[in-house]
N, C-alpha and C. Protein backbone atom coordinates (compact mmCIF):
# COMPACT_ATOMS: atom_id res chain seq x y z
N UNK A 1 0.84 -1.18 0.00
CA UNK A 1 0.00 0.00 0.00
C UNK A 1 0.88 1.24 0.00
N UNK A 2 0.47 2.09 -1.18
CA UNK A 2 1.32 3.54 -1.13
C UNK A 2 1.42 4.40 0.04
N UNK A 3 2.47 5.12 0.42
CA UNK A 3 2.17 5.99 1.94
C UNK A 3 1.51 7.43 0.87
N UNK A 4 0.87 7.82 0.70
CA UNK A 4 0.83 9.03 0.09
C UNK A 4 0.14 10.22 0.70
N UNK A 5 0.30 10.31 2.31
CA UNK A 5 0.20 11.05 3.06
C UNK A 5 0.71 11.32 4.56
N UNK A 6 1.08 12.70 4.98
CA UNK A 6 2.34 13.11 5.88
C UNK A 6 1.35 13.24 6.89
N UNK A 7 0.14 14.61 6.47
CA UNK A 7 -0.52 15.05 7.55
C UNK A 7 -1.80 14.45 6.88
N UNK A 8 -2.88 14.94 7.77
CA UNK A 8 -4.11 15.24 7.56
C UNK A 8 -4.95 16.22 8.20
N UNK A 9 -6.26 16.62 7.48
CA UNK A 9 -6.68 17.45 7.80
C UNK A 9 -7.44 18.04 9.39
N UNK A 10 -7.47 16.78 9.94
CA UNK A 10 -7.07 17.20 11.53
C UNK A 10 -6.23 17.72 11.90
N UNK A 11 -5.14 17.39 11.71
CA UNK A 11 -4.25 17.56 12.26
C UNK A 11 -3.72 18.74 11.52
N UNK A 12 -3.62 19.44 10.61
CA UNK A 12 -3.86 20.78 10.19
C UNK A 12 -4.62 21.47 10.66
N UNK A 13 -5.72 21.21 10.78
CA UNK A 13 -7.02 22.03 11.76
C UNK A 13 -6.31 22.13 13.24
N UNK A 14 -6.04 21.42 13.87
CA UNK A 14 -5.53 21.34 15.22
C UNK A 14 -4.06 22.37 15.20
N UNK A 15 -3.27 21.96 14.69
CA UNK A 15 -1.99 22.39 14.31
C UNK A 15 -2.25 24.14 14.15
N UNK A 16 -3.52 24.79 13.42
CA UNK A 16 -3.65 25.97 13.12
C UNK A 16 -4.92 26.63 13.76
N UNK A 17 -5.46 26.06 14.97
CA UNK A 17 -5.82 26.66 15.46
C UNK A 17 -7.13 26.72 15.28
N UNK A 18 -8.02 25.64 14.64
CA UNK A 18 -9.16 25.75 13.38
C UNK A 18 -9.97 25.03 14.00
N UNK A 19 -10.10 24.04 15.26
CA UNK A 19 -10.66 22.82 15.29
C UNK A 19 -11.74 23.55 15.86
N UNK A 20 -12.68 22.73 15.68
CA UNK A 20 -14.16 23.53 15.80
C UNK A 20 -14.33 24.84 14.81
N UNK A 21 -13.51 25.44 13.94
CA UNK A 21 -13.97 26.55 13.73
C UNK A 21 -14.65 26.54 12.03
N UNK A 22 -16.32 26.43 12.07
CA UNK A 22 -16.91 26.10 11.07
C UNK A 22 -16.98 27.44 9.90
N UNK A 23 -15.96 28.55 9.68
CA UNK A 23 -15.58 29.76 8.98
C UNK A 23 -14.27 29.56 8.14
N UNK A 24 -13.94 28.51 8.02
CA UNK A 24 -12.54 27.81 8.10
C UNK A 24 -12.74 26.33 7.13
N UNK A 25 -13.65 26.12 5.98
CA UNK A 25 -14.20 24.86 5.65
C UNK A 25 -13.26 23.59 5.17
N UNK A 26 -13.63 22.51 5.66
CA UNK A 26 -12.27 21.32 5.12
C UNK A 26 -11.97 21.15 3.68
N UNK A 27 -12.68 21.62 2.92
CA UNK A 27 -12.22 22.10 1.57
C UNK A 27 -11.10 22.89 1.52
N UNK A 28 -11.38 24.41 2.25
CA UNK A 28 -10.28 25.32 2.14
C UNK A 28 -8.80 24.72 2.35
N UNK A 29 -9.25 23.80 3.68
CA UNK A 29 -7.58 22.84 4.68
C UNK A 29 -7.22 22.10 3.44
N UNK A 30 -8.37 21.04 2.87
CA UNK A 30 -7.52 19.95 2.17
C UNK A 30 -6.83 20.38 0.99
N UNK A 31 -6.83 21.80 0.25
CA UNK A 31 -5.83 22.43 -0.64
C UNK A 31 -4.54 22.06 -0.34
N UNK A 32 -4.39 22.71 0.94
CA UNK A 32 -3.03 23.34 1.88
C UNK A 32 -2.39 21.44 1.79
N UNK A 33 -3.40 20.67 2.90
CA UNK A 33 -2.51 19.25 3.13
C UNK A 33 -2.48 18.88 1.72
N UNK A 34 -3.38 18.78 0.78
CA UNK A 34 -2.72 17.94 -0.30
C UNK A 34 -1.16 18.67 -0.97
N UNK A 35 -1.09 19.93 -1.11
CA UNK A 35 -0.23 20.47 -1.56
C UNK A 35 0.65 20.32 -0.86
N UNK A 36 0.81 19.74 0.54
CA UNK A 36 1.82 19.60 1.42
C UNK A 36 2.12 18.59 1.24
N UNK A 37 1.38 17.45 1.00
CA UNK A 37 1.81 15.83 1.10
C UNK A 37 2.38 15.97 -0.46
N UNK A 38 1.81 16.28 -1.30
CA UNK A 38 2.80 16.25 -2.48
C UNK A 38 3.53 17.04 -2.68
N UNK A 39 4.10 17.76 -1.83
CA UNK A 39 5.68 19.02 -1.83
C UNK A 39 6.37 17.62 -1.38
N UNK A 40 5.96 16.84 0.10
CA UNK A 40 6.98 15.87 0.44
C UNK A 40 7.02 14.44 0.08
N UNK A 41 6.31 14.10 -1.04
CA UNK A 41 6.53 13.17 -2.11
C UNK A 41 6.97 13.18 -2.98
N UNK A 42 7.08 14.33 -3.80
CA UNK A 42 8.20 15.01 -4.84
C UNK A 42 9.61 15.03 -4.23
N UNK A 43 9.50 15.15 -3.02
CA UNK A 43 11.01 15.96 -2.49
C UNK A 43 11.40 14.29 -2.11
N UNK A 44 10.90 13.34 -1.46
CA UNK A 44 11.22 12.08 -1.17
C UNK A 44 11.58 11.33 -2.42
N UNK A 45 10.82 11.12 -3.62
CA UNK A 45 10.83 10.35 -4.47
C UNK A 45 12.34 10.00 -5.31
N UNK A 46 12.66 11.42 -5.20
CA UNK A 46 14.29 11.63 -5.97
C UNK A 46 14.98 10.83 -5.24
N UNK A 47 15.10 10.74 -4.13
CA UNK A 47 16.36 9.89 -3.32
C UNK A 47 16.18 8.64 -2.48
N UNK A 48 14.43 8.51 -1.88
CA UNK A 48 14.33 7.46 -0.96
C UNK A 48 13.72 6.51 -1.94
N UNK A 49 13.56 5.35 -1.61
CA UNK A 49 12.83 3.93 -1.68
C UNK A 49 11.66 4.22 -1.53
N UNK A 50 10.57 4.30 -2.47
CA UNK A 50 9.11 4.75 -1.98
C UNK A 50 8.44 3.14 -2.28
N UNK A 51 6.75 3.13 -1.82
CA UNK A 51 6.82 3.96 -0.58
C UNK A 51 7.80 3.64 0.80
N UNK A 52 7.84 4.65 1.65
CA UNK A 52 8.29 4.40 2.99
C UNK A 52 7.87 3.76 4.11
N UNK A 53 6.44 3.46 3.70
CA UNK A 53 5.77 2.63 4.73
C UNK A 53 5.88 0.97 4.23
N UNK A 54 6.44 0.35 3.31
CA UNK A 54 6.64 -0.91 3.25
C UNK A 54 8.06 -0.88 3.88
N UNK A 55 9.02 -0.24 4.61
CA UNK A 55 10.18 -0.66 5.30
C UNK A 55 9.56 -0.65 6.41
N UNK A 56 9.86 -2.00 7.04
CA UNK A 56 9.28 -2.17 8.77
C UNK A 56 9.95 -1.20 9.70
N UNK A 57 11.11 -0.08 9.34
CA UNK A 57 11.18 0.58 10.25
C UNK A 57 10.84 1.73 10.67
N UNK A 58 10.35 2.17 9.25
CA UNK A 58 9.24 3.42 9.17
C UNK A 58 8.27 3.71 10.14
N UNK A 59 7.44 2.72 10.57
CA UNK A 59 6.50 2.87 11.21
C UNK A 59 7.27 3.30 12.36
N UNK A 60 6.73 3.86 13.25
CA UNK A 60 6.85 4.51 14.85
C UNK A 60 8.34 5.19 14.77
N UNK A 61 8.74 5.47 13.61
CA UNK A 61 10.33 5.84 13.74
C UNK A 61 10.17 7.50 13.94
N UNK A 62 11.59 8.24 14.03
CA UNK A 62 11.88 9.41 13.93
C UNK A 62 11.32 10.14 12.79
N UNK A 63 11.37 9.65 11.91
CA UNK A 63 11.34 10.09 10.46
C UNK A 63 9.40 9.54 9.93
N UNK A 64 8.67 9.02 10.66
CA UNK A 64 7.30 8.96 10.60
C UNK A 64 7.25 10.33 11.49
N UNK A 65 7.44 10.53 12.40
CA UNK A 65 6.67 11.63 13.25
C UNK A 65 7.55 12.94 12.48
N UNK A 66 8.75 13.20 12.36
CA UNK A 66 9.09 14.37 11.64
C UNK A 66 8.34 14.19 10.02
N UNK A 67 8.04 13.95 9.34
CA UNK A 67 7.72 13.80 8.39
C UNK A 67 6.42 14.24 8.42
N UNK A 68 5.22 13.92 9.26
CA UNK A 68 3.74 14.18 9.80
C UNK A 68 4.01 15.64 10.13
N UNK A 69 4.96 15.89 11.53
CA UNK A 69 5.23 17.50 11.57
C UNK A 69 5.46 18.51 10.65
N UNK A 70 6.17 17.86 9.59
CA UNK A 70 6.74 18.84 8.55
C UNK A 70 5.80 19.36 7.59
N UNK A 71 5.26 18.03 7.14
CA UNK A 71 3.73 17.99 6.37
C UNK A 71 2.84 19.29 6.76
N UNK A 72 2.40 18.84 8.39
CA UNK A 72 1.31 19.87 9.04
C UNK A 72 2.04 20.84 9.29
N UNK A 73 3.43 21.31 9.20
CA UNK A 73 3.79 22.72 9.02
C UNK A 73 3.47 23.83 7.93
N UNK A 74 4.06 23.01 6.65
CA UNK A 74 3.80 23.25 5.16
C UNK A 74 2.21 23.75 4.78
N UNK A 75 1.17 22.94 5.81
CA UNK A 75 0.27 22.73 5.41
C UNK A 75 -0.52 24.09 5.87
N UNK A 76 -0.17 24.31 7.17
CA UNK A 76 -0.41 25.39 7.81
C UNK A 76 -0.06 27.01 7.55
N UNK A 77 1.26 26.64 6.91
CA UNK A 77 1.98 27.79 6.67
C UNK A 77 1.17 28.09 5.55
N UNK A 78 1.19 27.08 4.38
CA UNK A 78 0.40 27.67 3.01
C UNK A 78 -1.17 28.04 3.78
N UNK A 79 -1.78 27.53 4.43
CA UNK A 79 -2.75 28.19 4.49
C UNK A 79 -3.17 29.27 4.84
N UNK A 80 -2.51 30.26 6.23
CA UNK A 80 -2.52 31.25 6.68
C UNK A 80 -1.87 32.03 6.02
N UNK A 81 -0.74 31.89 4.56
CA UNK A 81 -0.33 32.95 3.62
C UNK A 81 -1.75 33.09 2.56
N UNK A 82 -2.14 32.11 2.38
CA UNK A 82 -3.00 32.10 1.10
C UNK A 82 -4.12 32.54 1.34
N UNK A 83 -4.68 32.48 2.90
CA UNK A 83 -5.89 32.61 3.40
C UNK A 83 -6.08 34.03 4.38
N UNK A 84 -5.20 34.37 4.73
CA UNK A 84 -5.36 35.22 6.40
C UNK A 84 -3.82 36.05 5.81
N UNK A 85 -3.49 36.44 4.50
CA UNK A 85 -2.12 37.48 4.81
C UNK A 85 -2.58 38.93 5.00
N UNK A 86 -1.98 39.49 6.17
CA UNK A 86 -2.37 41.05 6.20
C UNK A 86 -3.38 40.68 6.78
N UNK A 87 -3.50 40.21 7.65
CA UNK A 87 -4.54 40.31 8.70
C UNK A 87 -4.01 40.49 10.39
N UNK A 88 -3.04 40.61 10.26
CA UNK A 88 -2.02 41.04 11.38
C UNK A 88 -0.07 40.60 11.10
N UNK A 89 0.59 41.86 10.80
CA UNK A 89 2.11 41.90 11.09
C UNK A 89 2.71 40.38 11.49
N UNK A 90 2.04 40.31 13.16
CA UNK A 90 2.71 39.69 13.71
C UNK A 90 2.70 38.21 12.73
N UNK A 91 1.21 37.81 12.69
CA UNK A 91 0.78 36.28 12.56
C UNK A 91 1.39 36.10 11.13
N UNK A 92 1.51 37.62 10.14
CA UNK A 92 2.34 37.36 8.63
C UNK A 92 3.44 37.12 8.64
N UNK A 93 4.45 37.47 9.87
CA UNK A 93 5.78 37.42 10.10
C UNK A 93 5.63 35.79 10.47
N UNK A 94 5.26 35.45 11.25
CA UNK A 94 5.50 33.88 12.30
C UNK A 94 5.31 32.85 10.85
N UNK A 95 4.10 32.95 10.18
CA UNK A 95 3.39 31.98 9.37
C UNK A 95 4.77 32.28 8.06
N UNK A 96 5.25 33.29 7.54
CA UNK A 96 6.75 33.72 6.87
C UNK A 96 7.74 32.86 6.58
N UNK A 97 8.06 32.88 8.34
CA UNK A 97 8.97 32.41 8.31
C UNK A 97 8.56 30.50 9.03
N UNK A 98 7.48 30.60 9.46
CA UNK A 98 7.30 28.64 9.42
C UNK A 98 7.64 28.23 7.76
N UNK A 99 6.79 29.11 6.67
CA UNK A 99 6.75 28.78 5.68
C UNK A 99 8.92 28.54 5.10
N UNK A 100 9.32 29.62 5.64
CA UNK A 100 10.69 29.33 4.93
C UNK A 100 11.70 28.39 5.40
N UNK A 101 11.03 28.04 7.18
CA UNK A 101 11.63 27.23 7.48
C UNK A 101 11.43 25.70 7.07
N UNK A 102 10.42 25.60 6.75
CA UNK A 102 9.73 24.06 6.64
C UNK A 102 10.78 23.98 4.68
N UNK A 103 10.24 25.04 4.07
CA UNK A 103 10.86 24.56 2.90
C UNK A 103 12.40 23.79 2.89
N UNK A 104 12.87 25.12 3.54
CA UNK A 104 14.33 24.77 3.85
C UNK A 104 14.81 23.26 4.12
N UNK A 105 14.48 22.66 5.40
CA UNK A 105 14.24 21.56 5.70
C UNK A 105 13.98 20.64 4.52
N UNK A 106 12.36 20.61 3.44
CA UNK A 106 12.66 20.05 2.34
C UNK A 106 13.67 19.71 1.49
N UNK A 107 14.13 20.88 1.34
CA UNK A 107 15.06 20.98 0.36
C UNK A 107 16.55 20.48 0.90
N UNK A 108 16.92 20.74 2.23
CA UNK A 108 17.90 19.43 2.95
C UNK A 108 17.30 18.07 2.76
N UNK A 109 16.16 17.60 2.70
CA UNK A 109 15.84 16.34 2.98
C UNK A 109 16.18 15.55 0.73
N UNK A 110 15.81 16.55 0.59
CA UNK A 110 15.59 16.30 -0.63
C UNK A 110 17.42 16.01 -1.22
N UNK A 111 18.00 17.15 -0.91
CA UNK A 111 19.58 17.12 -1.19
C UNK A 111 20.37 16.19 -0.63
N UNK A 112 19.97 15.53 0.76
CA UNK A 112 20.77 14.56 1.22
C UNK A 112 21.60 15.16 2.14
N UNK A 113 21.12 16.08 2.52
CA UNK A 113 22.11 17.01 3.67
C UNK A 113 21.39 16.74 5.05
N UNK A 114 20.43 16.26 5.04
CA UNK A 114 19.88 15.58 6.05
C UNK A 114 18.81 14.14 5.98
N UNK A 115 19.11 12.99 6.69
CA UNK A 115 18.57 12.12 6.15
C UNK A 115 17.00 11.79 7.30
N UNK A 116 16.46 10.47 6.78
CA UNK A 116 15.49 9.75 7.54
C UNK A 116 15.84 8.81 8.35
N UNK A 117 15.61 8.61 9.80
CA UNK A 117 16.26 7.45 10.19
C UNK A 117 14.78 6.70 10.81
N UNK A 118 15.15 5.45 10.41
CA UNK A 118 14.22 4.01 10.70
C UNK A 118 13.78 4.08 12.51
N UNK A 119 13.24 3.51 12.51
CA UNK A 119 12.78 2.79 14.35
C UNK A 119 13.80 2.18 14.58
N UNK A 120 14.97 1.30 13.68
CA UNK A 120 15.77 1.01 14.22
C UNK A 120 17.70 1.47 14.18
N UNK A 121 17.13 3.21 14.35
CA UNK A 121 18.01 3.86 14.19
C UNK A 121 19.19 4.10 12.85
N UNK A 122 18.76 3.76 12.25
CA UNK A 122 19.71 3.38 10.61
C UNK A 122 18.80 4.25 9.79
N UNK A 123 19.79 4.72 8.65
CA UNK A 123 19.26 6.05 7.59
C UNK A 123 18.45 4.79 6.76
N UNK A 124 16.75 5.25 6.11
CA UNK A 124 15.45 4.70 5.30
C UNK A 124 16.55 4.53 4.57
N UNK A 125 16.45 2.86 3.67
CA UNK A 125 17.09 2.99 2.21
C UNK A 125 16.61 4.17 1.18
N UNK A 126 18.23 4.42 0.68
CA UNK A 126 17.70 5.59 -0.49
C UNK A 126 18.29 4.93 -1.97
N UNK A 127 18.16 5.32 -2.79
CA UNK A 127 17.79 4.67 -4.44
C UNK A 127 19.18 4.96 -4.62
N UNK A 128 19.59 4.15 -5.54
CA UNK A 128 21.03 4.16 -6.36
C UNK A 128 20.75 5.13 -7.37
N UNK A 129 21.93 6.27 -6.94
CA UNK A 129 21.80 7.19 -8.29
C UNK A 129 22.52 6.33 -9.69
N UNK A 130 23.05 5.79 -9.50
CA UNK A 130 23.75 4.93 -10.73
C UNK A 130 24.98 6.35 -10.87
N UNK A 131 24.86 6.90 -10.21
CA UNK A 131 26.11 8.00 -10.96
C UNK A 131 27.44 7.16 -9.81
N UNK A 132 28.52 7.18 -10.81
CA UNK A 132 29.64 6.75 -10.02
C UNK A 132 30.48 8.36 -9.12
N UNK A 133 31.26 7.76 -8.69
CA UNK A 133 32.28 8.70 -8.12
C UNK A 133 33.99 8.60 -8.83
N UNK A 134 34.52 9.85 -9.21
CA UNK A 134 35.54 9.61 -8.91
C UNK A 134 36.79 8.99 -8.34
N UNK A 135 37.46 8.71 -8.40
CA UNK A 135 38.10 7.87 -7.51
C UNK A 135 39.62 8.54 -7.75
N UNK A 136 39.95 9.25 -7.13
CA UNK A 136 41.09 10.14 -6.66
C UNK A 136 41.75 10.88 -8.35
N UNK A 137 43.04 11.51 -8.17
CA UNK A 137 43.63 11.98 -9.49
C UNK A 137 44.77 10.76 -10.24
N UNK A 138 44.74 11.00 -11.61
CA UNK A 138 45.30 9.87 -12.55
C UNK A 138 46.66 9.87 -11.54
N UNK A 139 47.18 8.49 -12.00
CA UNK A 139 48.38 8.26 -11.48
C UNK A 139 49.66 8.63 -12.61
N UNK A 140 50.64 8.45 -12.49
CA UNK A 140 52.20 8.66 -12.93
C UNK A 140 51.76 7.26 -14.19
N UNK A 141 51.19 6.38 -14.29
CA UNK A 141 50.99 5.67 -15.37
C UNK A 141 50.14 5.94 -16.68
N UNK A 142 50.09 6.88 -16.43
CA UNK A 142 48.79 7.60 -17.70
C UNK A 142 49.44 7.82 -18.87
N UNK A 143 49.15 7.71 -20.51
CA UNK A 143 50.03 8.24 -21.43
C UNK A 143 49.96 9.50 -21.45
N UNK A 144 51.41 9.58 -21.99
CA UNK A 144 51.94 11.40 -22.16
C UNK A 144 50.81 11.87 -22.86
N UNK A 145 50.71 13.66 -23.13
CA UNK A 145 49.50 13.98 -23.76
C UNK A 145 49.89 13.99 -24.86
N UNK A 146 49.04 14.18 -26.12
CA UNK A 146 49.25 14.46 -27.16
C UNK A 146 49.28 15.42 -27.64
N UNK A 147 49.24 16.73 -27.10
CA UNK A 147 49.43 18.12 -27.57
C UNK A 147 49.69 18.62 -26.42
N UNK A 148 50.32 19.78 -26.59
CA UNK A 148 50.51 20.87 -25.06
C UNK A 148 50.16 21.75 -25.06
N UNK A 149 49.97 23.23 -24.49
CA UNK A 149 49.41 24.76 -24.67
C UNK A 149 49.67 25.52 -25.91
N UNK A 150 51.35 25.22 -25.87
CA UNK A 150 51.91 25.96 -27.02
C UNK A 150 51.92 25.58 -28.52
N UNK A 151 50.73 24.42 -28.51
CA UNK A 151 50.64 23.41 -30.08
C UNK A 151 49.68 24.70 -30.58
N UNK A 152 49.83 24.81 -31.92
CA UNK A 152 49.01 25.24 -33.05
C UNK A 152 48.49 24.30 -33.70
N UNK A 153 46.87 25.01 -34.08
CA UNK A 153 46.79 24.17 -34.68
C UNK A 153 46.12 24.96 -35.94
């Protein structure tokens, strides 16, 4: 079964302050979470093993609960820019910068500058780029070149 969701719309509602509040409709929320769960399925897909919920260590791990948080950050943040900007300094500044922080974070998770770790403490398998590495500078056995700076040609 695909994981193809971080947060949900509870937990966006809760997260922003919304629960009970019938001015606020789960239409408007489920924009924000879907656009959130697929910011962090795009950003996962490039490097991890999808889905993440068929590795048995996913479940109850570090990287299930940061992943849910990050989601309902994203989710929150887009909503109070898209929905409520200029409705107070303060709450445009806070919701700003959740929004730049959560990306940020993506975009480490996505680059490999920060990873996922399992329930049993070990980084989620991530996909073979097939790209090799280098492997240090040529040695003293290489043939001479065949031209130098000062060749014309």
């Amino acid at each position: 079964m695909a994981l193809d969701s971080f947060t949900t719309l509870a937990l966006v509602r809760d997260a922003a302050g919304f629960t009970g509040n019938t001015d606020v409709t789960d239409a408007t929320i489920t924009l924000d979470v879907d656009a959130a769960n697929a910011q962090l399925i795009s950003a996962l897909q490039s490097r991890y093993v999808l889905p993440l919920n068929e590795d048995s260590y996913y479940s109850g791990s570090p990287a299930e609960d940061w992943l849910s948080k990050l989601a309902t950050n994203l989710a929150v943040a887009n909503l109070y820019l898209r929905e409520f900007v200029g409705t107070s300094d303060s709450l445009d500044y806070r919701m700003t910068d959740l929004f730049r922080i959560s990306n940020k974070e993506v975009a480490k998770l996505q680059s490999g500058e920060m990873n996922l770790v399992g329930s049993d403490s070990n980084i989620l398998p991530v996909k073979d780029s097939g790209l090799k590495a280098a492997n240090g500078y040529p040695d003293n056995t290489a043939d001479a070149p065949e031209f130098s700076m000062s060749d014309t040609f």
